[in-house]
PDB file of N, CA and C in Angstrom:
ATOM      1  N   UNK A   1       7.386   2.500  32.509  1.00  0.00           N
ATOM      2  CA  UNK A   1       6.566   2.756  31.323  1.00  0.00           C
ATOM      3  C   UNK A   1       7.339   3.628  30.321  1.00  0.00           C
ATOM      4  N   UNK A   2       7.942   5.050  31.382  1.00  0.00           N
ATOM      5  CA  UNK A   2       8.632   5.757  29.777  1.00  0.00           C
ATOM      6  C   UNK A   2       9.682   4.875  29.097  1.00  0.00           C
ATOM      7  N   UNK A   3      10.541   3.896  29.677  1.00  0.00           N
ATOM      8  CA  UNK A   3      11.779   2.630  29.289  1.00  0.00           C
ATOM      9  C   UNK A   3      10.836   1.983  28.462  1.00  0.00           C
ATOM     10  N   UNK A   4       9.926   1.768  28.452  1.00  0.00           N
ATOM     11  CA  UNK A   4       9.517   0.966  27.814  1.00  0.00           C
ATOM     12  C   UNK A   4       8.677   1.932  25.912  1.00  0.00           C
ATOM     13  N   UNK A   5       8.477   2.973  25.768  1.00  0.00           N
ATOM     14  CA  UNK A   5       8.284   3.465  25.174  1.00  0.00           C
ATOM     15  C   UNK A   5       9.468   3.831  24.398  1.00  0.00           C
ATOM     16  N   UNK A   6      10.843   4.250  25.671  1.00  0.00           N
ATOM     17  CA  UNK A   6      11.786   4.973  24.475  1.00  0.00           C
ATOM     18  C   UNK A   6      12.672   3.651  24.335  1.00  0.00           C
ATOM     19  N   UNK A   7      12.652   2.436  24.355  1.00  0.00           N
ATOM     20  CA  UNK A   7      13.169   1.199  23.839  1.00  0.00           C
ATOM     21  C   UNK A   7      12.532   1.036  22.654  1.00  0.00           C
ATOM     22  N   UNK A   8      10.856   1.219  22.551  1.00  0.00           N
ATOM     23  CA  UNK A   8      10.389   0.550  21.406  1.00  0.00           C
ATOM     24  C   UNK A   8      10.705   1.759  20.046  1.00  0.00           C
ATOM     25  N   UNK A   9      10.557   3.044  20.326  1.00  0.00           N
ATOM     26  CA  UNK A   9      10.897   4.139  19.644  1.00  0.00           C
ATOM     27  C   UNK A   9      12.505   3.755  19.113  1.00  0.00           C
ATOM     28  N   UNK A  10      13.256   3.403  19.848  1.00  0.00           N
ATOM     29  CA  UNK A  10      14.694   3.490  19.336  1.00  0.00           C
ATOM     30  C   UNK A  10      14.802   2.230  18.531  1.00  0.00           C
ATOM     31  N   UNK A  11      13.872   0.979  18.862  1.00  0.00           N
ATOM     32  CA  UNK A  11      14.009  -0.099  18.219  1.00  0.00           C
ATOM     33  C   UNK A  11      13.414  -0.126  16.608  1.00  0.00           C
ATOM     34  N   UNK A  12      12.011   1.056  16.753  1.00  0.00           N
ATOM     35  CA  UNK A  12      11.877   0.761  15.495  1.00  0.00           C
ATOM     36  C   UNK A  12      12.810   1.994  14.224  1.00  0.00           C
ATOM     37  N   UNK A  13      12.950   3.294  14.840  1.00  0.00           N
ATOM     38  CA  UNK A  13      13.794   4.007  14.331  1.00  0.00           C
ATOM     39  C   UNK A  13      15.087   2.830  13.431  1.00  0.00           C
ATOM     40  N   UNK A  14      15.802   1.940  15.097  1.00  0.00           N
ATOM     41  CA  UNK A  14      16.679   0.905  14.366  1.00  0.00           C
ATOM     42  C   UNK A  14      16.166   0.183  12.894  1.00  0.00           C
ATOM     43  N   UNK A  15      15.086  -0.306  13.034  1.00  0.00           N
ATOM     44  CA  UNK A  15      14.860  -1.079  11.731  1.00  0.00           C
ATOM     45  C   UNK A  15      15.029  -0.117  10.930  1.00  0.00           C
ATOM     46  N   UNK A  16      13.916   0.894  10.870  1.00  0.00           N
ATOM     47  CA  UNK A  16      13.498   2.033   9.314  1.00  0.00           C
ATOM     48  C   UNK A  16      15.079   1.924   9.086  1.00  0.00           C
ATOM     49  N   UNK A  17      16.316   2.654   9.947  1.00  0.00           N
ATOM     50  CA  UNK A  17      17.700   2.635   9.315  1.00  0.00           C
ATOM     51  C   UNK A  17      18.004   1.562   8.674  1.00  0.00           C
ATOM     52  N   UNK A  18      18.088   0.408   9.446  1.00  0.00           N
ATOM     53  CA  UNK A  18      18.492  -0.720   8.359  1.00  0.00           C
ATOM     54  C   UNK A  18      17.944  -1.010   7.376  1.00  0.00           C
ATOM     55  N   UNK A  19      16.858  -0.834   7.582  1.00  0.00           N
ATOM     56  CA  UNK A  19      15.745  -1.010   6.072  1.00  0.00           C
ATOM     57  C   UNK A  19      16.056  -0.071   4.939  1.00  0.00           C
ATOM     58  N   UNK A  20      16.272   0.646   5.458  1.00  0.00           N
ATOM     59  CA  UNK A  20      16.771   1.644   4.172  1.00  0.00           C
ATOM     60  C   UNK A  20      18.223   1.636   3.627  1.00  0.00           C
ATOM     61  N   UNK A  21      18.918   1.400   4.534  1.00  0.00           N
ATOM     62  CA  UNK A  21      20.587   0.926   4.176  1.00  0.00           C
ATOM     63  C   UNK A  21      20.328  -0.287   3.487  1.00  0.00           C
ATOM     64  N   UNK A  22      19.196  -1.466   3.786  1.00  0.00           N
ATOM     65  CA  UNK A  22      19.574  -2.553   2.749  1.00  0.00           C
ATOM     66  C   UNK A  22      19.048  -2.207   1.635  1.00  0.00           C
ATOM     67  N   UNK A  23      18.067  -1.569   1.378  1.00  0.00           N
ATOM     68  CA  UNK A  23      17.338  -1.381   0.301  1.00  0.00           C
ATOM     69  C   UNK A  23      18.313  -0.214  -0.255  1.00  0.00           C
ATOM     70  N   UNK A  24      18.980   0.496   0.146  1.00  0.00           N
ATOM     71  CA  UNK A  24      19.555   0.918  -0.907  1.00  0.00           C
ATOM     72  C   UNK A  24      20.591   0.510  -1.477  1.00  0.00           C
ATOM     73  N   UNK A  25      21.547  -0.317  -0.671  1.00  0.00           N
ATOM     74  CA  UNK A  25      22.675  -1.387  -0.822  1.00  0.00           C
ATOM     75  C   UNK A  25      22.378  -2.192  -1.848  1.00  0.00           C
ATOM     76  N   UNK A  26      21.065  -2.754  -1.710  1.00  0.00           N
ATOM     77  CA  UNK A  26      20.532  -3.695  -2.594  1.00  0.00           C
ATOM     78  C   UNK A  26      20.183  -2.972  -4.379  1.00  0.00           C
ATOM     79  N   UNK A  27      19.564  -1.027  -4.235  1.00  0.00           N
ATOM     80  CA  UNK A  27      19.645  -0.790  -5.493  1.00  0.00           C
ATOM     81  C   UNK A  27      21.153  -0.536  -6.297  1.00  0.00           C
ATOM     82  N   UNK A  28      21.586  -0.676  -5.264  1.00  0.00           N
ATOM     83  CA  UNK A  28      23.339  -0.012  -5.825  1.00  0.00           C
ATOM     84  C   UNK A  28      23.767  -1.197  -6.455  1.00  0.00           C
ATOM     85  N   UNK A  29      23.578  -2.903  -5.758  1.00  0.00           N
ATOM     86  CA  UNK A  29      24.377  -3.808  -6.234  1.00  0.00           C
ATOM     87  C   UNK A  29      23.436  -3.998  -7.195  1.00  0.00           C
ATOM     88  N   UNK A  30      22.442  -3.863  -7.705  1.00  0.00           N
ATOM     89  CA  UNK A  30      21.665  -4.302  -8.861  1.00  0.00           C
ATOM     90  C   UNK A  30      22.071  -3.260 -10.044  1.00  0.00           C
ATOM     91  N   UNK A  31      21.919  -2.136  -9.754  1.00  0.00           N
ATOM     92  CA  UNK A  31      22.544  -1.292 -11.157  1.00  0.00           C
ATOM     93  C   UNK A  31      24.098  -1.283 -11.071  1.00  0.00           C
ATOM     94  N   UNK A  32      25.325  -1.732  -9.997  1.00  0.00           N
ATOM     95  CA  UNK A  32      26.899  -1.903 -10.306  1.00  0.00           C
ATOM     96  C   UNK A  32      26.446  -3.020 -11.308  1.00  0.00           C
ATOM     97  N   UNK A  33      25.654  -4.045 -11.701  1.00  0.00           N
ATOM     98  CA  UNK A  33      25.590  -4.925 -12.416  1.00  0.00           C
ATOM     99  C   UNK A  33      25.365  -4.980 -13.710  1.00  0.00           C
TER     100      UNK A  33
END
């Protein structure tokens, strides 16, 4: 049960990071433009 809690914790932590690295990747290549 705790494996299974600190998998889903680290998995969604994973997204929020990527989500925010694309979204800001994404405001950077829109105003380099």
């Amino acid at each position: 049960m705790k494996f299974l809690v600190v998998a889903t914790v680290l998995v969604l932590s994973f997204i929020a990071v990527a989500n925010a690295s694309y979204w800001r990747y994404a405001h950077s290549g829109n105003s380099g433009k």
